[in-house]
N, C-alpha and C. Protein backbone atom coordinates (compact mmCIF):
# COMPACT_ATOMS: atom_id res chain seq x y z
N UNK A 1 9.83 19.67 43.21
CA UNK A 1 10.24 20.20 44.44
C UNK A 1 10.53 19.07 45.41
N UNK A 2 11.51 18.78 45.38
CA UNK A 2 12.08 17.55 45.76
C UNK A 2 12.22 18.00 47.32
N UNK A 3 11.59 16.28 48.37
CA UNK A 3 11.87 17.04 49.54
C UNK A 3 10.31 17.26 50.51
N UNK A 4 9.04 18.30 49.57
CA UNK A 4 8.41 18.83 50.05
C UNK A 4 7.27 17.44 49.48
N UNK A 5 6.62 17.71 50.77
CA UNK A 5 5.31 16.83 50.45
C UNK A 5 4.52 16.62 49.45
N UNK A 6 3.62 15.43 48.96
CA UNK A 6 3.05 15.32 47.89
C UNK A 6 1.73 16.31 48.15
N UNK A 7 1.17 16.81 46.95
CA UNK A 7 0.11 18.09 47.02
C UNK A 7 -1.19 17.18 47.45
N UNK A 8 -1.24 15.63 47.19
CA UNK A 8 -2.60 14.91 47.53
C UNK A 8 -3.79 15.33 46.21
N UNK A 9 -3.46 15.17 45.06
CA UNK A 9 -4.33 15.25 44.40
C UNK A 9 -3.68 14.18 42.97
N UNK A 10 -4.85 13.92 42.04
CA UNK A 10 -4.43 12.80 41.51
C UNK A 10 -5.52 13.02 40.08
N UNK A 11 -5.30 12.32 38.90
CA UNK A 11 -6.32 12.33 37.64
C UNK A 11 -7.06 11.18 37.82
N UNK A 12 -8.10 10.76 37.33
CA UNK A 12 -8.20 9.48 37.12
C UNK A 12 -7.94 8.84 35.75
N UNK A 13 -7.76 7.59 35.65
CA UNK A 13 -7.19 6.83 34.55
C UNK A 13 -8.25 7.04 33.48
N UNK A 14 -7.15 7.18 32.56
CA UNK A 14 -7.70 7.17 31.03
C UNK A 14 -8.96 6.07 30.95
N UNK A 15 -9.64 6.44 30.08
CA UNK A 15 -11.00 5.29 30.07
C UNK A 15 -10.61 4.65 28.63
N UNK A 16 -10.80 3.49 28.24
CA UNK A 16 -10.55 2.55 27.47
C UNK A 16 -10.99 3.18 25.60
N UNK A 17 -9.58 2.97 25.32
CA UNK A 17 -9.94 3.84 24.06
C UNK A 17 -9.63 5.14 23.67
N UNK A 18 -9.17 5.71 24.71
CA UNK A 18 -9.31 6.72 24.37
C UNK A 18 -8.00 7.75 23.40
N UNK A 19 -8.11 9.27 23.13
CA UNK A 19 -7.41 9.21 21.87
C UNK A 19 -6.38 10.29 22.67
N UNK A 20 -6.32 10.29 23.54
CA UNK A 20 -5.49 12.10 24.28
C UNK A 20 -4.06 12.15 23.83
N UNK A 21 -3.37 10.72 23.67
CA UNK A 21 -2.03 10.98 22.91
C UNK A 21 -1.83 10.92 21.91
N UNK A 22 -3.01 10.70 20.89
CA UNK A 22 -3.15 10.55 19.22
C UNK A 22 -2.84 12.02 18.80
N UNK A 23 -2.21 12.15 18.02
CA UNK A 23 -1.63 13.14 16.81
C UNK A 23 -2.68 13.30 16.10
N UNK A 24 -1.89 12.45 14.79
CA UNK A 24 -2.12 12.15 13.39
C UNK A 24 -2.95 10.72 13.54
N UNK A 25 -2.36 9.65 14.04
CA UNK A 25 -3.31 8.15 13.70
C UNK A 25 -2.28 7.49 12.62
N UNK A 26 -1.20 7.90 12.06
CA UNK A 26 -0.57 7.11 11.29
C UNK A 26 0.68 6.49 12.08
N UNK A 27 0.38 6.02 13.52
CA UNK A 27 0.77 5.18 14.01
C UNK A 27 0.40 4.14 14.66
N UNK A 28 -1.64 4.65 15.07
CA UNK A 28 -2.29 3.66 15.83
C UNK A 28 -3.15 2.70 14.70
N UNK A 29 -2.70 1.52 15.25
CA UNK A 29 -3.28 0.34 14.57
C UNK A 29 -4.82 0.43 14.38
N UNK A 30 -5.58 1.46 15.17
CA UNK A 30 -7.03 1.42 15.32
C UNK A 30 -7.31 2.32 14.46
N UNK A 31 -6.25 3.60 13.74
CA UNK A 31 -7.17 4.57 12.68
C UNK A 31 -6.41 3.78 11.52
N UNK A 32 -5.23 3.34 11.38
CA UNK A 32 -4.87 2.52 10.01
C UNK A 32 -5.31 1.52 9.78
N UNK A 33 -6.13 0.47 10.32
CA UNK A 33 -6.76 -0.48 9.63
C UNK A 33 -8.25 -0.30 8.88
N UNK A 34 -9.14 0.44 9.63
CA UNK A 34 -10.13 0.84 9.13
C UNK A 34 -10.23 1.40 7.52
N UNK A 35 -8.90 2.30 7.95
CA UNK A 35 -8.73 3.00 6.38
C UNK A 35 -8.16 2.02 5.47
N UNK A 36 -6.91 1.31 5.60
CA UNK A 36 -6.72 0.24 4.94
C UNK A 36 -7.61 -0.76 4.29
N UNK A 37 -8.55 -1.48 5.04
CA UNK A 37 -9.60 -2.10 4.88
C UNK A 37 -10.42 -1.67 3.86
N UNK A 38 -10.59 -0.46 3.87
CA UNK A 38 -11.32 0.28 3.09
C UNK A 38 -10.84 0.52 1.56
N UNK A 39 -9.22 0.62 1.74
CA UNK A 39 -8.52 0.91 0.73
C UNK A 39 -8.42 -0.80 -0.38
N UNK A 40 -8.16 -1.57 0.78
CA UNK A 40 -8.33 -2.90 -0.18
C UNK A 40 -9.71 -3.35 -0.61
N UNK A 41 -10.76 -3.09 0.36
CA UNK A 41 -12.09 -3.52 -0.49
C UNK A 41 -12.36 -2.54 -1.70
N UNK A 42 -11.98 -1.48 -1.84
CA UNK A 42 -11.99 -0.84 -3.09
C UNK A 42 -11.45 -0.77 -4.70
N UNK A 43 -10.00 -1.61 -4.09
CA UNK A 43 -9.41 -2.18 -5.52
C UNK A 43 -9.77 -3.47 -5.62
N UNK A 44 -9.94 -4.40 -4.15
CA UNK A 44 -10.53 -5.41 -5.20
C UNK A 44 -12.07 -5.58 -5.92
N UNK A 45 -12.68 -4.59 -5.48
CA UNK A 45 -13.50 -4.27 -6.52
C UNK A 45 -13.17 -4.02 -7.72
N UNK A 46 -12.52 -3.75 -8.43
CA UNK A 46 -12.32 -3.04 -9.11
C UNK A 46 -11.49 -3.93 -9.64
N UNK A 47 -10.46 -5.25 -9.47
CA UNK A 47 -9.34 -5.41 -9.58
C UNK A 47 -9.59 -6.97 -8.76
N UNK A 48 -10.38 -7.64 -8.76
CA UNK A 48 -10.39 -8.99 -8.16
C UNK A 48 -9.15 -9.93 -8.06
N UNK A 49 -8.25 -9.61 -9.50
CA UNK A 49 -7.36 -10.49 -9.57
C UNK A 49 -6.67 -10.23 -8.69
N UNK A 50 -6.29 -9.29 -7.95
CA UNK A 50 -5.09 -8.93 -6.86
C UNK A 50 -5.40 -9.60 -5.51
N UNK A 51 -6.60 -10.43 -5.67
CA UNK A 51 -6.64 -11.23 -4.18
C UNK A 51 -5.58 -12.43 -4.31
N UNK A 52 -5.06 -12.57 -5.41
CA UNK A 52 -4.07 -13.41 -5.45
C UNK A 52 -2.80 -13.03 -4.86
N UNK A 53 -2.84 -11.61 -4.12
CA UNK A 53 -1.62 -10.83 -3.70
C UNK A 53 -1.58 -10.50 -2.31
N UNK A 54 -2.33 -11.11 -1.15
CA UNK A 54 -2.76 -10.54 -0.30
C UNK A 54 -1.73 -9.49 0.74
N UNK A 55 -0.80 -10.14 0.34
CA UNK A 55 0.43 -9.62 1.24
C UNK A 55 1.06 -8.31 0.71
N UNK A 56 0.98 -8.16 -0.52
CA UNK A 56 1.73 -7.15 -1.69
C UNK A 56 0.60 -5.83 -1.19
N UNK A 57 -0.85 -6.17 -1.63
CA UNK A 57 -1.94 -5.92 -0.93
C UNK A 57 -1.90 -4.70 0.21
N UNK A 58 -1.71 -5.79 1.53
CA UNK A 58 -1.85 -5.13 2.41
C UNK A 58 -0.88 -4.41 2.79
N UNK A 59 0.66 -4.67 2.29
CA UNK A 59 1.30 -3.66 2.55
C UNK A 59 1.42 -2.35 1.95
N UNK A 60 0.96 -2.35 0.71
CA UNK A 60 0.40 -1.17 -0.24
C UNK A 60 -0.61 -0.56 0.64
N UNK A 61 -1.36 -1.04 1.20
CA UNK A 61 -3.07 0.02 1.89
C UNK A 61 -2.33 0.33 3.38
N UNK A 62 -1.54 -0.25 3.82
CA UNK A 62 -0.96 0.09 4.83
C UNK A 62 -0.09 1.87 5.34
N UNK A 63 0.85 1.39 3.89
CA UNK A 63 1.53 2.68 3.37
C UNK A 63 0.40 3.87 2.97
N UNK A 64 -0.24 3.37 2.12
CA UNK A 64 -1.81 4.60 1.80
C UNK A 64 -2.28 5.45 2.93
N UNK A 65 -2.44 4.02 3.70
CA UNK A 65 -3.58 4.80 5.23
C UNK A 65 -2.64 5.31 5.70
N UNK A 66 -1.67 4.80 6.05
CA UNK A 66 -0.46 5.73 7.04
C UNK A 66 -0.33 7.21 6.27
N UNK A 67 -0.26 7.41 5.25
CA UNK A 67 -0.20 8.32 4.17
C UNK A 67 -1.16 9.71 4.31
N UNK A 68 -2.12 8.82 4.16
CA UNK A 68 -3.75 9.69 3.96
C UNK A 68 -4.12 10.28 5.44
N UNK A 69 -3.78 9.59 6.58
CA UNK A 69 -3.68 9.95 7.73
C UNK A 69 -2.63 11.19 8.02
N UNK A 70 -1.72 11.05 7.96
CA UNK A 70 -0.84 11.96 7.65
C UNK A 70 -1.10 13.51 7.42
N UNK A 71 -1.57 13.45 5.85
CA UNK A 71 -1.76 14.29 4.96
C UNK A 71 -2.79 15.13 5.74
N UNK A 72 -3.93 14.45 6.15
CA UNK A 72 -5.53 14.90 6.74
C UNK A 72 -5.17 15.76 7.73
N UNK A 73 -4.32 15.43 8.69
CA UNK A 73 -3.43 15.92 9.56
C UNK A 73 -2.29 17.39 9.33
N UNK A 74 -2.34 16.95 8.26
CA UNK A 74 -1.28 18.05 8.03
C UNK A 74 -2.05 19.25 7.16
N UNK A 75 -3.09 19.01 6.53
CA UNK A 75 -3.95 19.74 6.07
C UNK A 75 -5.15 20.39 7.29
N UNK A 76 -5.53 19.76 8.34
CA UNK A 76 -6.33 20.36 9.14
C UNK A 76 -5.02 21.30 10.33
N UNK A 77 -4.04 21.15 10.39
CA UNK A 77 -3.10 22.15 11.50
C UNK A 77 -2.24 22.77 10.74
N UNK A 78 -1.88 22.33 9.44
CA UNK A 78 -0.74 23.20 8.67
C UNK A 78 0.58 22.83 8.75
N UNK A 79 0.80 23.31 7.68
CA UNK A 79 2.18 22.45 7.57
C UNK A 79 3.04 23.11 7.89
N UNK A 80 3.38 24.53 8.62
CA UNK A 80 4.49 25.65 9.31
C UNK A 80 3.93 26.22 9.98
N UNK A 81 3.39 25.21 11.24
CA UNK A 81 2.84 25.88 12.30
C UNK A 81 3.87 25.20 13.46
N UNK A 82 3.63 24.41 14.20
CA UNK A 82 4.97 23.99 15.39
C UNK A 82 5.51 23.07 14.47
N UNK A 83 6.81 23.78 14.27
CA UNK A 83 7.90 23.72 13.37
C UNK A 83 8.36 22.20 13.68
N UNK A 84 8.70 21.68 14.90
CA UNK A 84 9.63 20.62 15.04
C UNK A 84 8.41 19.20 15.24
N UNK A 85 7.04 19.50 15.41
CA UNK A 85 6.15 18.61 15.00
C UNK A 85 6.11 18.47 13.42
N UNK A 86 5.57 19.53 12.80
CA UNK A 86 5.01 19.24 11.79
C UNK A 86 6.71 18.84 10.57
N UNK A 87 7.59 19.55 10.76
CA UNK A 87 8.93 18.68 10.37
C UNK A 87 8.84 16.65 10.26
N UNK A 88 8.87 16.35 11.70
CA UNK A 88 8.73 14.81 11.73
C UNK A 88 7.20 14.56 10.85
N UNK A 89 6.22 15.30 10.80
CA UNK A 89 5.27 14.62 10.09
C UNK A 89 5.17 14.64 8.74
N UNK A 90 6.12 15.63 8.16
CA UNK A 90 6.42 15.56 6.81
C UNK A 90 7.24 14.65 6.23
N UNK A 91 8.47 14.35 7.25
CA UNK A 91 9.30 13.41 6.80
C UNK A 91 8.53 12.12 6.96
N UNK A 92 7.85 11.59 7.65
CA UNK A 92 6.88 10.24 7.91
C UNK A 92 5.98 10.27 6.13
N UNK A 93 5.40 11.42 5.75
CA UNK A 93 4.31 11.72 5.24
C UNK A 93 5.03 10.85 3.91
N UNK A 94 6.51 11.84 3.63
CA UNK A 94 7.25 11.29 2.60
C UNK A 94 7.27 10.09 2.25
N UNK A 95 8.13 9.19 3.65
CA UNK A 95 8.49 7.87 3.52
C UNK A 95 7.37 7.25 3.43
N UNK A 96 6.11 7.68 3.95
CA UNK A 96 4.81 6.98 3.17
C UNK A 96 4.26 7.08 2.29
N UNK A 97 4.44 8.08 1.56
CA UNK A 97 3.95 8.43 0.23
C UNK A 97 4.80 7.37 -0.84
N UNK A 98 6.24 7.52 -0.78
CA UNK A 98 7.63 7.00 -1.19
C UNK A 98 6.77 4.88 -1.28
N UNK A 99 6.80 4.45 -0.10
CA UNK A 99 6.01 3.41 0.05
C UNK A 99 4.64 2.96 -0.46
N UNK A 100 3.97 4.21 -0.59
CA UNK A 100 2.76 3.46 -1.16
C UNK A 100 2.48 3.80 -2.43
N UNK A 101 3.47 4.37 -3.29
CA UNK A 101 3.73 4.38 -4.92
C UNK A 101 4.71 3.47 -5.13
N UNK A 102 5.25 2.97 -5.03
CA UNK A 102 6.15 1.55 -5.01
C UNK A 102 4.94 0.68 -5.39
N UNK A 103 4.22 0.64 -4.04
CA UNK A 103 3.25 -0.82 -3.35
C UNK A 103 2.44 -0.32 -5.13
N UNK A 104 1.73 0.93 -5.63
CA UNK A 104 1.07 0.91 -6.68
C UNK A 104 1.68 0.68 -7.63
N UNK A 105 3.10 0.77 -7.65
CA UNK A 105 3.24 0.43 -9.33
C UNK A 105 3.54 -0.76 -9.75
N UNK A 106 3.94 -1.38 -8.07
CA UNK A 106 4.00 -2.78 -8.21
C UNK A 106 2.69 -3.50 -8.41
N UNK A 107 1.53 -3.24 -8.27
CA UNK A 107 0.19 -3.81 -8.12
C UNK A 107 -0.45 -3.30 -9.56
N UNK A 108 -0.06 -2.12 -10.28
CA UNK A 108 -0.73 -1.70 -11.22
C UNK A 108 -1.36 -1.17 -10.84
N UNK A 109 -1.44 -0.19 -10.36
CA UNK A 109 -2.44 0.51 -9.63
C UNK A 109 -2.05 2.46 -10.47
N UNK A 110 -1.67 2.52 -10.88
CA UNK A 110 -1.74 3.51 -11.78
C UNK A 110 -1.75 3.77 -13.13
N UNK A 111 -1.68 4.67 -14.12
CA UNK A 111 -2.32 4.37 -15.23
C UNK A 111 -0.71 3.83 -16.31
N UNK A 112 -0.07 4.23 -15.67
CA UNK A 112 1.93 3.99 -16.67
C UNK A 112 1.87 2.73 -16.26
N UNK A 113 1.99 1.73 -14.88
CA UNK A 113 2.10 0.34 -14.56
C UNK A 113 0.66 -0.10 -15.10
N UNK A 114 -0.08 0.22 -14.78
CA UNK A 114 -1.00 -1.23 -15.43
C UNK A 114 -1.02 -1.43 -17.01
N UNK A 115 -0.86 -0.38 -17.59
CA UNK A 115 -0.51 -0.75 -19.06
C UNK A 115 0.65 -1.39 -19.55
N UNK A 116 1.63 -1.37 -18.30
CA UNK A 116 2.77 -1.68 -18.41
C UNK A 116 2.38 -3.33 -18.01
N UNK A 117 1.86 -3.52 -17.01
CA UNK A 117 1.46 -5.03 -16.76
C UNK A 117 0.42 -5.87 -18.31
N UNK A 118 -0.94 -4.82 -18.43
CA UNK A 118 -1.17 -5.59 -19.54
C UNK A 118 -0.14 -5.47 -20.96
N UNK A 119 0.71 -5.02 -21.21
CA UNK A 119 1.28 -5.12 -22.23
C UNK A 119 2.11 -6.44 -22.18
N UNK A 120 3.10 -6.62 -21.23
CA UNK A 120 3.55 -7.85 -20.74
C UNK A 120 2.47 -8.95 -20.69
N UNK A 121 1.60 -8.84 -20.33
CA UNK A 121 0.64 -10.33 -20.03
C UNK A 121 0.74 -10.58 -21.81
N UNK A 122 0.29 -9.26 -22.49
CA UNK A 122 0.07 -9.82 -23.96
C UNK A 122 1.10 -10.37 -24.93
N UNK A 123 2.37 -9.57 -24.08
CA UNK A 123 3.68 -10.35 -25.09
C UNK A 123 3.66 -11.59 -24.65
N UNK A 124 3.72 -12.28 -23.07
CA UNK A 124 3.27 -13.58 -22.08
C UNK A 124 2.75 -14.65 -23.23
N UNK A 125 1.17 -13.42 -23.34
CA UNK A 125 0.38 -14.53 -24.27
C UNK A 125 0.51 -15.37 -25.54
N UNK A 126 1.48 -14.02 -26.38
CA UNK A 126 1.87 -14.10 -27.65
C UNK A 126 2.92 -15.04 -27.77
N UNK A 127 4.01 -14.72 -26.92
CA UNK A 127 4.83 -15.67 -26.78
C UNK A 127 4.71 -17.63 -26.45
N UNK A 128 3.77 -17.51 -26.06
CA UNK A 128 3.26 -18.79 -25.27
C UNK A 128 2.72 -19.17 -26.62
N UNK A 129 1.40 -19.11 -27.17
CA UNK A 129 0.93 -18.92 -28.79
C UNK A 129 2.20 -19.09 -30.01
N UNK A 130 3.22 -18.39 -29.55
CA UNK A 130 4.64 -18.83 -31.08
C UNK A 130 4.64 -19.81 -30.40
N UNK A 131 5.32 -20.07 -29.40
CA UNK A 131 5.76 -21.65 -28.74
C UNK A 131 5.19 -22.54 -29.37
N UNK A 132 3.66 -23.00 -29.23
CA UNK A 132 2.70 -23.71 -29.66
C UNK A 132 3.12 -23.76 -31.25
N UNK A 133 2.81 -22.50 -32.00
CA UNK A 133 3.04 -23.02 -33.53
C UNK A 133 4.25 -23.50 -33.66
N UNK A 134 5.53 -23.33 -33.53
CA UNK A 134 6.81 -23.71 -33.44
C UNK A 134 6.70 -25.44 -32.76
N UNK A 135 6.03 -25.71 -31.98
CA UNK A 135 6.04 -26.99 -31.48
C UNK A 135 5.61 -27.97 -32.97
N UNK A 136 4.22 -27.59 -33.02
CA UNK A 136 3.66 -27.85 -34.64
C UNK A 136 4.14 -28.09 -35.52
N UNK A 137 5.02 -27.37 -35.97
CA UNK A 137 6.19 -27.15 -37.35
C UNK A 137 6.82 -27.99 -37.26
N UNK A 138 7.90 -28.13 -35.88
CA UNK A 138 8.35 -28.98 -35.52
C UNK A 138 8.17 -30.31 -35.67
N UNK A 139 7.15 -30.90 -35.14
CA UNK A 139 6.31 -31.84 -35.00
C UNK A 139 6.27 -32.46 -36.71
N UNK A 140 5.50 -31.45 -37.44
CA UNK A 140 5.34 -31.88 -38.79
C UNK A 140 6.71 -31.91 -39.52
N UNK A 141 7.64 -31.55 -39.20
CA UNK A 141 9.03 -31.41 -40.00
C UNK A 141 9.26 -33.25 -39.44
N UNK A 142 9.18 -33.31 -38.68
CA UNK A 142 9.91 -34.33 -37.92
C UNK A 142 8.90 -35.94 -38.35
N UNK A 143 7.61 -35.78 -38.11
CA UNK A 143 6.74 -36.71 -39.63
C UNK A 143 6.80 -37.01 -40.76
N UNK A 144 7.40 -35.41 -41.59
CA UNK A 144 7.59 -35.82 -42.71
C UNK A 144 8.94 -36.31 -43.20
N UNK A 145 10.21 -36.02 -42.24
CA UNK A 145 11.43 -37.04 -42.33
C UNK A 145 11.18 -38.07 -42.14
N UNK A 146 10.24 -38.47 -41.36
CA UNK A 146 10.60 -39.89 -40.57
C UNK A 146 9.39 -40.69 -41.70
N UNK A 147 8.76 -39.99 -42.58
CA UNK A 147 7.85 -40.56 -43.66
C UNK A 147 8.81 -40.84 -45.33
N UNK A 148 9.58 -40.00 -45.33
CA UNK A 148 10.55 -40.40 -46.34
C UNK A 148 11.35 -41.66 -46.31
């Protein structure tokens, strides 16, 4: 009401922390790290060698928590209840889901990629192992010409 005086009344300021414009949390840095955190101390339990990945890592638990946040969200209000909210949170939900099965199959983190990784390490190994005998052969072919 443009024009007419101010009514003289006022809120007071948000107090530090607080959550009144939080949704879901799969945008605030303060509910996705916790869960993340959580998500990486759990595989590298499980999976030590992947501290050699830290970056691959954290963008995989990133995608998760954004994910799992999501989902929690969409399971406690429903998923066809205010139509043009819960729309954007499905499409987010996707592109994070989409992201953090990538981040796993790149890490081995499911049961088709990690067999798929140890199978490779073992051809790796095998291969590395012919090399070696082939060097050998070599080696002795090349002694016993140079002994004739």
């Amino acid at each position: 009401m443009a024009g007419q005086p101010a009514r003289g009344y006022s809120w007071p300021p948000f107090e530090k922390d607080n959550e009144v414009g939080l949704r879901h949390g799969a945008f605030s840095k303060r509910r996705i790290e916790p869960v993340a955190a959580e998500l990486i101390a759990g595989v590298l339990a499980e999976r030590p060698d992947l501290q050699r990945f830290p970056e691959a890592l954290a963008a995989w638990a990133d995608s998760e928590a954004r994910a799992w946040l999501l989902r929690d969200w969409l399971t406690e209000h429903g998923m066809f209840t205010d139509g043009k909210t819960t729309e954007g949170t499905l499409k987010f939900l996707i592109q994070f889901d989409k992201r953090a099965e990538a981040g796993r199959v790149r890490l081995g983190l499911d049961p088709r990629s990690e067999l798929e990784l140890v199978r490779e390490h073992a051809e790796a190994e095998g291969a590395a192992f012919d090399l070696d005998a082939v060097r050998q052969r070599g080696r002795r072919a090349l002694d016993a010409r140079e002994a004739k």
